[in-house]
PDB file of N, CA and C in Angstrom:
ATOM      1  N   UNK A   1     147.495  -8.047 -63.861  1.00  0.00           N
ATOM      2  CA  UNK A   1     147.074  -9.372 -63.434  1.00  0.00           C
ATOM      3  C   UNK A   1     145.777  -9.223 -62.635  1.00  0.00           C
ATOM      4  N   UNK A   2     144.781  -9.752 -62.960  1.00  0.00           N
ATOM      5  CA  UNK A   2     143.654 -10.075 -62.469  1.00  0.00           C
ATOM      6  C   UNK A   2     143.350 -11.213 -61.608  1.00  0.00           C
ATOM      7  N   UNK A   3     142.390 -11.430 -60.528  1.00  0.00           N
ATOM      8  CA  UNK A   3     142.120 -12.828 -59.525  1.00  0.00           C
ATOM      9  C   UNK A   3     140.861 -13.114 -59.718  1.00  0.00           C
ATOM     10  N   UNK A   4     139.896 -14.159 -60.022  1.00  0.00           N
ATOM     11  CA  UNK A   4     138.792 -14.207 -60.036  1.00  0.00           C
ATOM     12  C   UNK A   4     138.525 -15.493 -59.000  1.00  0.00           C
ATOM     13  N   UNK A   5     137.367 -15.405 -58.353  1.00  0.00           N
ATOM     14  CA  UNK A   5     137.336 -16.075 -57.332  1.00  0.00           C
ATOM     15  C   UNK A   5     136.743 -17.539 -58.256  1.00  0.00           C
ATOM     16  N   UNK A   6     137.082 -19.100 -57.992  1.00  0.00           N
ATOM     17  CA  UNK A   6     136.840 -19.743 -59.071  1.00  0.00           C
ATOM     18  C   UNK A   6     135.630 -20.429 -57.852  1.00  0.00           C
ATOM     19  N   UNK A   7     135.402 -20.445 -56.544  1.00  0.00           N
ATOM     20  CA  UNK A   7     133.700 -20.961 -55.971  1.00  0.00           C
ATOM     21  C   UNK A   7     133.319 -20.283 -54.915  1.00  0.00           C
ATOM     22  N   UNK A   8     132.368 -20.806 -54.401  1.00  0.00           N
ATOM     23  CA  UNK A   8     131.098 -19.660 -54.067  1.00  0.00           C
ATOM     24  C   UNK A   8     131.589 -19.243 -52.587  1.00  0.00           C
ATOM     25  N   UNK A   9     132.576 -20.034 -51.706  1.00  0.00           N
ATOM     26  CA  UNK A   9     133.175 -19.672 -50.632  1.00  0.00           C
ATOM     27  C   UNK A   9     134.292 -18.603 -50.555  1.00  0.00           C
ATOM     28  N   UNK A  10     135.082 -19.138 -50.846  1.00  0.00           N
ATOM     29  CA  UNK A  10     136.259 -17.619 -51.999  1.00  0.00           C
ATOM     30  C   UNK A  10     137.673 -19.028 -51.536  1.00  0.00           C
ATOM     31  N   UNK A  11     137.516 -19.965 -51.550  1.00  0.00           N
ATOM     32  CA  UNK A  11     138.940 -20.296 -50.954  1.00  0.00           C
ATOM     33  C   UNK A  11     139.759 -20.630 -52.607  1.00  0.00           C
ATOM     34  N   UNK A  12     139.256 -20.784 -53.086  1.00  0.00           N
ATOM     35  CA  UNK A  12     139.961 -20.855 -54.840  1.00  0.00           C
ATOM     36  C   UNK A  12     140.430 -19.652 -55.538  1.00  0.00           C
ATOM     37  N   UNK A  13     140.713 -19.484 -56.187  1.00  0.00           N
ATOM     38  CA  UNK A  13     141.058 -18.628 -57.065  1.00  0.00           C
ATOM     39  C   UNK A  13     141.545 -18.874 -58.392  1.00  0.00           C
ATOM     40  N   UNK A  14     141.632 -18.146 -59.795  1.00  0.00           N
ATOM     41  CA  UNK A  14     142.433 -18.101 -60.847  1.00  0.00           C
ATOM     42  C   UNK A  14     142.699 -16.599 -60.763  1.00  0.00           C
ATOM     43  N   UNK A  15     144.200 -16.922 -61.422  1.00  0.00           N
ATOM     44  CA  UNK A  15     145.269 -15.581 -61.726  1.00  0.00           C
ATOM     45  C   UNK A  15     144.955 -15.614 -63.611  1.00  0.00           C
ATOM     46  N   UNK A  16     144.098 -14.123 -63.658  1.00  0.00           N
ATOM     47  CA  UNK A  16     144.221 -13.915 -65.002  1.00  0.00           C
ATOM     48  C   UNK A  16     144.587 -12.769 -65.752  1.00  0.00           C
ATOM     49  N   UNK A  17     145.639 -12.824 -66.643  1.00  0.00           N
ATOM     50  CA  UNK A  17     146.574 -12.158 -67.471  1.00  0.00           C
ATOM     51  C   UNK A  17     145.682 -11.380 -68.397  1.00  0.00           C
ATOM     52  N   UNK A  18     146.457 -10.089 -68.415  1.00  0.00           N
ATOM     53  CA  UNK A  18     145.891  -9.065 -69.771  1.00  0.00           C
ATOM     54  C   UNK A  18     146.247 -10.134 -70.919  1.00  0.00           C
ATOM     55  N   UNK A  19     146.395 -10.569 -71.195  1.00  0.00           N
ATOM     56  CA  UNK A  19     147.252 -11.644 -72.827  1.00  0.00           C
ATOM     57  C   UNK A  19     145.922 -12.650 -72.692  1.00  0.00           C
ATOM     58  N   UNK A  20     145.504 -13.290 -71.228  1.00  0.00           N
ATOM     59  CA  UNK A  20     144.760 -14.171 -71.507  1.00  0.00           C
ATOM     60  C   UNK A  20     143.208 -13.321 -71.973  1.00  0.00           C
ATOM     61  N   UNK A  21     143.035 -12.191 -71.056  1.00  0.00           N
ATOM     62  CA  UNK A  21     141.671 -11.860 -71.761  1.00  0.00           C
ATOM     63  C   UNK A  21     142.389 -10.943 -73.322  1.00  0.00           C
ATOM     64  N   UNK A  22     142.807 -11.058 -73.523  1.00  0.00           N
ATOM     65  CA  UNK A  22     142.940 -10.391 -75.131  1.00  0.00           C
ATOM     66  C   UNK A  22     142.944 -11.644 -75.950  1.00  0.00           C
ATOM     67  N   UNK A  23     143.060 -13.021 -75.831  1.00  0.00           N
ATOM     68  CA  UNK A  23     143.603 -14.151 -76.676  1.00  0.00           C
ATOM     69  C   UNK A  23     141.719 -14.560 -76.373  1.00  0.00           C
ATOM     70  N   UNK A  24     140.537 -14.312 -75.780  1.00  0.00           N
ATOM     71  CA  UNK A  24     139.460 -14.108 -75.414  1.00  0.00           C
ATOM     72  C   UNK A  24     138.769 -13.352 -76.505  1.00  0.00           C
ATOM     73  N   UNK A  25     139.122 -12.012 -76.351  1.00  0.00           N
ATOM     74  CA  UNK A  25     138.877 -11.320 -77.557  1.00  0.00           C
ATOM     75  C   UNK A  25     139.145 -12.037 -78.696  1.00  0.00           C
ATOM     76  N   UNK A  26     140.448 -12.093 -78.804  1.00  0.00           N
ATOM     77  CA  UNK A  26     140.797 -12.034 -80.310  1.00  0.00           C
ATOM     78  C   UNK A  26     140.064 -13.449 -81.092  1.00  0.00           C
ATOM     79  N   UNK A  27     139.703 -14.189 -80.473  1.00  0.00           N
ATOM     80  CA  UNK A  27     138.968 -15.621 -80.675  1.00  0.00           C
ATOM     81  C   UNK A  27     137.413 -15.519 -80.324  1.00  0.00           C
ATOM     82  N   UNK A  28     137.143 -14.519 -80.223  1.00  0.00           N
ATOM     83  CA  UNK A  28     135.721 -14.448 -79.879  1.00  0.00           C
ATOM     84  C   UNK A  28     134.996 -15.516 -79.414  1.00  0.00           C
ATOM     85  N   UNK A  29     135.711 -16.042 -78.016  1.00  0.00           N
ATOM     86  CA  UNK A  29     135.274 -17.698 -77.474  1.00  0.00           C
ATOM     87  C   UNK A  29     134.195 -17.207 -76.015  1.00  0.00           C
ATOM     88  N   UNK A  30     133.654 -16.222 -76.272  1.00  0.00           N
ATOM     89  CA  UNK A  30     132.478 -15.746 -75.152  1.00  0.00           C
ATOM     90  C   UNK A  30     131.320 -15.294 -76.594  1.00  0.00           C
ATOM     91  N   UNK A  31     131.145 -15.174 -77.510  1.00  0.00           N
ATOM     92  CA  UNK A  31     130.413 -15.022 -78.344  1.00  0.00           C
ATOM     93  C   UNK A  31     129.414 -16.215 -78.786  1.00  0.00           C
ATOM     94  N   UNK A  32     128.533 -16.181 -78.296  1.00  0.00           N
ATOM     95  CA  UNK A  32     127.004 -16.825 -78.133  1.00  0.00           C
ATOM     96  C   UNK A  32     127.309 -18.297 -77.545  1.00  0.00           C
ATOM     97  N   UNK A  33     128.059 -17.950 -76.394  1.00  0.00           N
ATOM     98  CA  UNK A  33     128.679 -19.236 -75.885  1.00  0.00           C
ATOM     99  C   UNK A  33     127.561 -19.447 -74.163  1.00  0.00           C
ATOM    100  N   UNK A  34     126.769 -18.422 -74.074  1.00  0.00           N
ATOM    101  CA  UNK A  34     125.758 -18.543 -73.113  1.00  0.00           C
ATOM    102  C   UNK A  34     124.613 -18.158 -73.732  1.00  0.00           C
ATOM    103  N   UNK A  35     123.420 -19.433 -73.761  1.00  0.00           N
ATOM    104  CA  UNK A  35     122.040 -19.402 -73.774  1.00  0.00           C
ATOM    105  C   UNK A  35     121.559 -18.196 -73.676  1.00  0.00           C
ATOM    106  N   UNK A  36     120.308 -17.787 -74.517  1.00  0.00           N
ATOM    107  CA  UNK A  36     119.418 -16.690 -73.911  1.00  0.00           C
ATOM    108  C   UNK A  36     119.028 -16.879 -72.236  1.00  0.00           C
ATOM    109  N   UNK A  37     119.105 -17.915 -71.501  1.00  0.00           N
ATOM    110  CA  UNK A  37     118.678 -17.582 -70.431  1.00  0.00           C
ATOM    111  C   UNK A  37     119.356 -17.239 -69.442  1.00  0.00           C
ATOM    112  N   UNK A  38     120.931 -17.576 -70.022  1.00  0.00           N
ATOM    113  CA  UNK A  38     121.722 -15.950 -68.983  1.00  0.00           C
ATOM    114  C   UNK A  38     122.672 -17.305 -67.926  1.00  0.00           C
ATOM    115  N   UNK A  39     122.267 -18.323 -68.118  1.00  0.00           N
ATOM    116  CA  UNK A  39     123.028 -19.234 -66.385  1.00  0.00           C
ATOM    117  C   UNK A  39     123.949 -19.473 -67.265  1.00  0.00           C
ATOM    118  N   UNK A  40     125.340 -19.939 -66.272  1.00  0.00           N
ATOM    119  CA  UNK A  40     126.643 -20.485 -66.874  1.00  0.00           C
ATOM    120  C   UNK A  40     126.709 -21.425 -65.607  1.00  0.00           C
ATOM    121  N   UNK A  41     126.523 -22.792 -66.384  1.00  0.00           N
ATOM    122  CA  UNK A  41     126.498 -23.974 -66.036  1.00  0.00           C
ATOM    123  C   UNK A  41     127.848 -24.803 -66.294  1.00  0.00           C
ATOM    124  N   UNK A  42     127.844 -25.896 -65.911  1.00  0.00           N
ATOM    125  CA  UNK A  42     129.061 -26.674 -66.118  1.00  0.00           C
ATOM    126  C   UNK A  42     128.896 -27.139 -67.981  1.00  0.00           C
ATOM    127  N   UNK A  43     127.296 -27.318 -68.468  1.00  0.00           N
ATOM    128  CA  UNK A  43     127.332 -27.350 -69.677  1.00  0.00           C
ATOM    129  C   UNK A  43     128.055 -26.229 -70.473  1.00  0.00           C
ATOM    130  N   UNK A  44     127.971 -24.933 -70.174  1.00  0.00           N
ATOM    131  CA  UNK A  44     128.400 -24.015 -70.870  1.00  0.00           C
ATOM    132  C   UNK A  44     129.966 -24.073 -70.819  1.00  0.00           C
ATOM    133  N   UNK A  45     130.528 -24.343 -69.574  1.00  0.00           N
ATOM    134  CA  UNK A  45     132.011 -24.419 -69.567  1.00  0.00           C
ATOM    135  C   UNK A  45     132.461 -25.764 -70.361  1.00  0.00           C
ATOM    136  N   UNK A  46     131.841 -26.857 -70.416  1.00  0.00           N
ATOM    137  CA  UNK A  46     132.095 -28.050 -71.409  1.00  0.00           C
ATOM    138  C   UNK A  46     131.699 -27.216 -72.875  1.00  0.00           C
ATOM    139  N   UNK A  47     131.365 -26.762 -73.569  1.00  0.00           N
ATOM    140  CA  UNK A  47     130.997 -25.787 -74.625  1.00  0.00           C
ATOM    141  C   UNK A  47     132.016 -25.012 -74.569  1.00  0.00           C
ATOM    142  N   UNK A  48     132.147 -24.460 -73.732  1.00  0.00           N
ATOM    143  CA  UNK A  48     133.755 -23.705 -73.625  1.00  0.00           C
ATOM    144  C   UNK A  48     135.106 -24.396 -74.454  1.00  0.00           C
ATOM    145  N   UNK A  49     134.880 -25.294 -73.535  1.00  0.00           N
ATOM    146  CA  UNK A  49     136.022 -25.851 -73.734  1.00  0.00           C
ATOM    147  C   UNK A  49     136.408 -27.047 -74.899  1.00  0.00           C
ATOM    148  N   UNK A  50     135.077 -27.537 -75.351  1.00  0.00           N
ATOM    149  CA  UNK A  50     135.233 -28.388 -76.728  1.00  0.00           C
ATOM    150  C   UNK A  50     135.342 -26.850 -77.867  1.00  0.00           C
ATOM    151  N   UNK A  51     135.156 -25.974 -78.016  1.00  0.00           N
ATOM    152  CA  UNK A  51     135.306 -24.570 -78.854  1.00  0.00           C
ATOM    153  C   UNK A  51     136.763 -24.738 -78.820  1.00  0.00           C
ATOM    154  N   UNK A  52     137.320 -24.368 -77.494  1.00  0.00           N
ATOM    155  CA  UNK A  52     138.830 -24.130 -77.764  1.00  0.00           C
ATOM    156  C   UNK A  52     139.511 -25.009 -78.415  1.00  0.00           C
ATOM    157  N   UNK A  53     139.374 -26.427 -77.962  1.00  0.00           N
ATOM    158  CA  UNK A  53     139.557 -27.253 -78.474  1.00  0.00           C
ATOM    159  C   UNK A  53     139.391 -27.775 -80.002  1.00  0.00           C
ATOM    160  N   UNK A  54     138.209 -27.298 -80.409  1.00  0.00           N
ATOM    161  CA  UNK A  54     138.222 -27.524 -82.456  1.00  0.00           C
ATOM    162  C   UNK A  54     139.047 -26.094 -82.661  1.00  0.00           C
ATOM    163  N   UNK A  55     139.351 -25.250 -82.022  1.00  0.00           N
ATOM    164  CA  UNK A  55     140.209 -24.018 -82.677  1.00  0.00           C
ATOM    165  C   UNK A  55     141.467 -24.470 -82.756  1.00  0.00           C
ATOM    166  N   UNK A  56     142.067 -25.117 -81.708  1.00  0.00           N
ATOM    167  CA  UNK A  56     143.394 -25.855 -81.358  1.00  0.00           C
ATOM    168  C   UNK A  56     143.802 -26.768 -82.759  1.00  0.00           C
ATOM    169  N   UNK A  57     142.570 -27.899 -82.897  1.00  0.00           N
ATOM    170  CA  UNK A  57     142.925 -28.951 -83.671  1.00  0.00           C
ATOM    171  C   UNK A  57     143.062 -28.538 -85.216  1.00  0.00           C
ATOM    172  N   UNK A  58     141.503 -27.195 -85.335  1.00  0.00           N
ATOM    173  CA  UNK A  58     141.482 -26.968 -86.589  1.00  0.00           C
ATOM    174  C   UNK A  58     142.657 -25.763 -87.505  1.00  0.00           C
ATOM    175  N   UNK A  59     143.483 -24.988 -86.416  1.00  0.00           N
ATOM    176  CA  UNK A  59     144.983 -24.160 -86.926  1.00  0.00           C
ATOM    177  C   UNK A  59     145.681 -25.005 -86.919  1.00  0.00           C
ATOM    178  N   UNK A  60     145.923 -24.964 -88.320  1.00  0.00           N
ATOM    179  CA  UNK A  60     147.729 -25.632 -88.212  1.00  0.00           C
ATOM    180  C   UNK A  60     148.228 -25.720 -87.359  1.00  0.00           C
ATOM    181  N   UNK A  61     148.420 -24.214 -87.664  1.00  0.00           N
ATOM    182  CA  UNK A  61     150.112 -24.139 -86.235  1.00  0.00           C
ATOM    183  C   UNK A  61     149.393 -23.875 -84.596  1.00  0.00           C
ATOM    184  N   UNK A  62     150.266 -24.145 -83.826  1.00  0.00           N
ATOM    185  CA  UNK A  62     149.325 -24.166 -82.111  1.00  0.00           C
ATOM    186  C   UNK A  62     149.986 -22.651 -81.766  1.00  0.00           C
ATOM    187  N   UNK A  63     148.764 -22.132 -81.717  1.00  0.00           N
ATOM    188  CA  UNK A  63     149.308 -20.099 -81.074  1.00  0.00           C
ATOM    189  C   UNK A  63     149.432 -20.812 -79.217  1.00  0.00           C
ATOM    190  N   UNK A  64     150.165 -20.125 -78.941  1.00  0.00           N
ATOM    191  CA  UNK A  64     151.213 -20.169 -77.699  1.00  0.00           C
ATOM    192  C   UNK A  64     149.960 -19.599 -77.053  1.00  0.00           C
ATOM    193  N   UNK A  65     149.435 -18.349 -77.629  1.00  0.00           N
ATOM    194  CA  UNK A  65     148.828 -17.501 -76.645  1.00  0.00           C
ATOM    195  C   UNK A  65     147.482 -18.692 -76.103  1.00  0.00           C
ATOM    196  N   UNK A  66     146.620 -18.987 -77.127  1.00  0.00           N
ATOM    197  CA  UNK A  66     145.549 -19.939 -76.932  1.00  0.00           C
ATOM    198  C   UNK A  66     145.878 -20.866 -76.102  1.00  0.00           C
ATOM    199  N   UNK A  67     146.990 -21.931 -75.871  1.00  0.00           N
ATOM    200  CA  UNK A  67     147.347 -22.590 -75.171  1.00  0.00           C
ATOM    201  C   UNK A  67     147.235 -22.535 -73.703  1.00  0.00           C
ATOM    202  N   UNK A  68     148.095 -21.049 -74.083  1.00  0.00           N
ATOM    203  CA  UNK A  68     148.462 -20.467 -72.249  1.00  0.00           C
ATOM    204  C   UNK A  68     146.899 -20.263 -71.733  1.00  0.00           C
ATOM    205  N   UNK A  69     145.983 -19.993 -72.650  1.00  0.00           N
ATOM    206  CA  UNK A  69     144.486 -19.680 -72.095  1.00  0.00           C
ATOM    207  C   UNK A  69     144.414 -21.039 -71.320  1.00  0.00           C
ATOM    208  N   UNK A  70     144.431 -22.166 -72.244  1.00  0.00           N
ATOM    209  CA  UNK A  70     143.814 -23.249 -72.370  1.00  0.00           C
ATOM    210  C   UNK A  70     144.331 -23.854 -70.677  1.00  0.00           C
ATOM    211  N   UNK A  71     145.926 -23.814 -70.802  1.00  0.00           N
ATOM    212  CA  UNK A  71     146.727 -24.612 -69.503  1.00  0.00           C
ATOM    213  C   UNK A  71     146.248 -23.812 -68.511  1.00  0.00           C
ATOM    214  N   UNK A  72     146.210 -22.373 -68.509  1.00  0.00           N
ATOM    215  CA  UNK A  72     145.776 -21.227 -67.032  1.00  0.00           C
ATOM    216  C   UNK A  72     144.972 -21.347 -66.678  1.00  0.00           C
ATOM    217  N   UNK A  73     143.845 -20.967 -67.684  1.00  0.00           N
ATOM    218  CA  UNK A  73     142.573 -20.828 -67.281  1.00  0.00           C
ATOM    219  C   UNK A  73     141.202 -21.947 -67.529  1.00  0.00           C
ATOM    220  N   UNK A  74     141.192 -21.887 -69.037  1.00  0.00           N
ATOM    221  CA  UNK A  74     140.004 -22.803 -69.298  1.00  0.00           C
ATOM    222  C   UNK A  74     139.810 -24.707 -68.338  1.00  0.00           C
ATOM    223  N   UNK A  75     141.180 -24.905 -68.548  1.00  0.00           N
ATOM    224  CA  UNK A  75     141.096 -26.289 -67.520  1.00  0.00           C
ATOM    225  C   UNK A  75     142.065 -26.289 -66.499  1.00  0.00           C
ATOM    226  N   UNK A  76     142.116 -25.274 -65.986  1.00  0.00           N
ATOM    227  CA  UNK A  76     143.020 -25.171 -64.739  1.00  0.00           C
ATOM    228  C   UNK A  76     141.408 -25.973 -63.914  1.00  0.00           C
ATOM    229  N   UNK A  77     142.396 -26.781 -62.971  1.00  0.00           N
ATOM    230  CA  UNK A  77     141.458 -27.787 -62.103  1.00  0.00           C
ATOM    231  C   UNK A  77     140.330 -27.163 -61.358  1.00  0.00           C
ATOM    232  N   UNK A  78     140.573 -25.869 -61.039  1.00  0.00           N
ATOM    233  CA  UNK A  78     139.800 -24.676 -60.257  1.00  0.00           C
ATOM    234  C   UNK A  78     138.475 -24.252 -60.996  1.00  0.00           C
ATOM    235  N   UNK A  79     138.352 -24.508 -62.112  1.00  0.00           N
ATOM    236  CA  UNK A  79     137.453 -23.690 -63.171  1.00  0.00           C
ATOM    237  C   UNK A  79     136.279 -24.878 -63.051  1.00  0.00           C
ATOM    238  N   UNK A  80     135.189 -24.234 -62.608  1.00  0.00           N
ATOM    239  CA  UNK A  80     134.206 -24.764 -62.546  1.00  0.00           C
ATOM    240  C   UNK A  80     133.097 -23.500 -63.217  1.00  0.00           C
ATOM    241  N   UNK A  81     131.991 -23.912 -63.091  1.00  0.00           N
ATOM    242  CA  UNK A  81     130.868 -22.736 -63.805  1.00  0.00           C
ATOM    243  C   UNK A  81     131.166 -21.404 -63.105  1.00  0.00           C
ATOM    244  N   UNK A  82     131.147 -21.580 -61.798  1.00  0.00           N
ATOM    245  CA  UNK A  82     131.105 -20.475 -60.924  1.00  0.00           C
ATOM    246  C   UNK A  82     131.928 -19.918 -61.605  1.00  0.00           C
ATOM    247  N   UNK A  83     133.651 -19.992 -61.452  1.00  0.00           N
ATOM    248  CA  UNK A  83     134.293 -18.984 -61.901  1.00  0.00           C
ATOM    249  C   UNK A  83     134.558 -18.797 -63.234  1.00  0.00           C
ATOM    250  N   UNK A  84     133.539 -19.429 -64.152  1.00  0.00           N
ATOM    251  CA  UNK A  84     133.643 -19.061 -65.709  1.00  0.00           C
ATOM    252  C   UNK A  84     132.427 -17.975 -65.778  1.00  0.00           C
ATOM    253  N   UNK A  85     131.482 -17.902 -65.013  1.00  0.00           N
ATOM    254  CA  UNK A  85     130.524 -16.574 -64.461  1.00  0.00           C
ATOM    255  C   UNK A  85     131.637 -15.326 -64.354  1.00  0.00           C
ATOM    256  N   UNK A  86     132.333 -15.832 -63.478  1.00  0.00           N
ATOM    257  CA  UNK A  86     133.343 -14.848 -63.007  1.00  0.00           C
ATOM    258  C   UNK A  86     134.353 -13.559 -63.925  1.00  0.00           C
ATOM    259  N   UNK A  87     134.627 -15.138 -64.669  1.00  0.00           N
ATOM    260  CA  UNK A  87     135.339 -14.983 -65.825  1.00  0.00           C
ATOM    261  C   UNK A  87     134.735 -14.313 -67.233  1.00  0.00           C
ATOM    262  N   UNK A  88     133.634 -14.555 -67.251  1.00  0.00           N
ATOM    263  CA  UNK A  88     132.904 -13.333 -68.233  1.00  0.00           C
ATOM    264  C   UNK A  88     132.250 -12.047 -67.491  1.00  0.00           C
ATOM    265  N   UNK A  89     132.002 -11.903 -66.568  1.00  0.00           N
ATOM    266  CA  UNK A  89     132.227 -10.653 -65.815  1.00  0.00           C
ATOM    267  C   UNK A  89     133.336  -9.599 -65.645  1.00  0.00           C
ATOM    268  N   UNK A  90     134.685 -10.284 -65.839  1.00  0.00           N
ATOM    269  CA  UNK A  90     135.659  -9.937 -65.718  1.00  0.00           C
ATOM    270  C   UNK A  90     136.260  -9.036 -67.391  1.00  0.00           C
ATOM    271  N   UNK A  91     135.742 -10.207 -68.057  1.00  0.00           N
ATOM    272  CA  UNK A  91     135.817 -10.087 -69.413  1.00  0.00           C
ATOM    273  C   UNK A  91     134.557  -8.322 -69.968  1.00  0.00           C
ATOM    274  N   UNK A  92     133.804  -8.546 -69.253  1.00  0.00           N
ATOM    275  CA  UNK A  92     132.810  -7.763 -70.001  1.00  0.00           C
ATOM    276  C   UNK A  92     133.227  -6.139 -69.449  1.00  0.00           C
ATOM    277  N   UNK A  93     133.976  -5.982 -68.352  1.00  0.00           N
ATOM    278  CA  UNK A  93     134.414  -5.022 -67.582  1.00  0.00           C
ATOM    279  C   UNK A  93     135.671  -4.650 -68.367  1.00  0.00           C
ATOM    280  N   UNK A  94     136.535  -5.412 -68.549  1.00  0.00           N
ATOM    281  CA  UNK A  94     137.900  -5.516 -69.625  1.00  0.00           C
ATOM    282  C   UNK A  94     137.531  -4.837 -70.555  1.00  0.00           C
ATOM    283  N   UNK A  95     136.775  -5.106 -71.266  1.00  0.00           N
ATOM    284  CA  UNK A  95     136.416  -4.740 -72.618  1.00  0.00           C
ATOM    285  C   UNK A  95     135.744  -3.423 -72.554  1.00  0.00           C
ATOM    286  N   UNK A  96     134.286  -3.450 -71.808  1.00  0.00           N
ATOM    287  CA  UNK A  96     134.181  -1.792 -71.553  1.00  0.00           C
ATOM    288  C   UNK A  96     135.287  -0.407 -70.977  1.00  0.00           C
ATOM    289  N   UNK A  97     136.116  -1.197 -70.089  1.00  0.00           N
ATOM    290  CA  UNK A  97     137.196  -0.030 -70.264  1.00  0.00           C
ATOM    291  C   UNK A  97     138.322   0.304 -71.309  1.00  0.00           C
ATOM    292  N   UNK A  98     138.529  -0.719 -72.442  1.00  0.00           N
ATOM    293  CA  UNK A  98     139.092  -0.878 -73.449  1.00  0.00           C
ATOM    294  C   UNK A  98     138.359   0.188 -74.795  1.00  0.00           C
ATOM    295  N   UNK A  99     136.999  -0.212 -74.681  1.00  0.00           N
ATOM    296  CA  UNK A  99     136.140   0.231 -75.457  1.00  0.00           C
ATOM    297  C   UNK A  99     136.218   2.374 -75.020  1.00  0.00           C
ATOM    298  N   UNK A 100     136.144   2.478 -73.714  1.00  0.00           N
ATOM    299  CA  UNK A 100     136.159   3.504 -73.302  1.00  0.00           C
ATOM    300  C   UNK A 100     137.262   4.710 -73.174  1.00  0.00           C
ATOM    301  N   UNK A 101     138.470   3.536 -73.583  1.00  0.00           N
ATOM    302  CA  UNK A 101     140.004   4.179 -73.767  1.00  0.00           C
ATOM    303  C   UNK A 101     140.108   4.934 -74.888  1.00  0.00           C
ATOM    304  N   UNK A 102     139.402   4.189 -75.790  1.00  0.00           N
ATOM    305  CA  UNK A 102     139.799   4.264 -76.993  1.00  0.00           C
ATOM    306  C   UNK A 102     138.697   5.651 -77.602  1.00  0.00           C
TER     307      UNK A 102
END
């Protein structure tokens, strides 16, 4: 279990699950989801989150795992840009030690 701080004071937080950054991966929903110029804005987290959303509507069936992203993390009330910064930081560290296991 992971904590990422969700604003710039630290009094927020999100609790995030190995399942949620693997359901990340496996949906490749950080893949060209930030501009060449690098900021993660509240636009980018609205982009975020209409993505998950046509993945949701456009599978048949609703994967549990995507969901649990969706209810935890992506619109947990806490998630603002700041901690979707956070949240691909977190992600990019995940993955390089994954990458490095292996």
């Amino acid at each position: 279990m992971f904590k990422i701080q969700a604003n710039l004071s630290g009094t927020r937080s999100i609790n995030i699950s190995e399942e949620h950054l693997q359901t990340i991966d496996k949906y490749l929903l950080f893949k060209d989801l930030i501009d060449s110029n690098g900021y993660v804005d509240e636009q980018v987290l609205d982009k975020l989150r209409l993505n998950t959303r046509s993945i949701l509507e456009s599978s048949g069936s609703n994967d549990k795992d995507l969901l649990d992203l969706c209810l935890d993390v992506i619109y947990h009330p806490n998630m603002k840009a700041f901690g979707l910064q956070k949240l691909v930081l977190l992600f990019i560290e995940w993955k390089d030690k994954q990458l490095a296991a292996e």
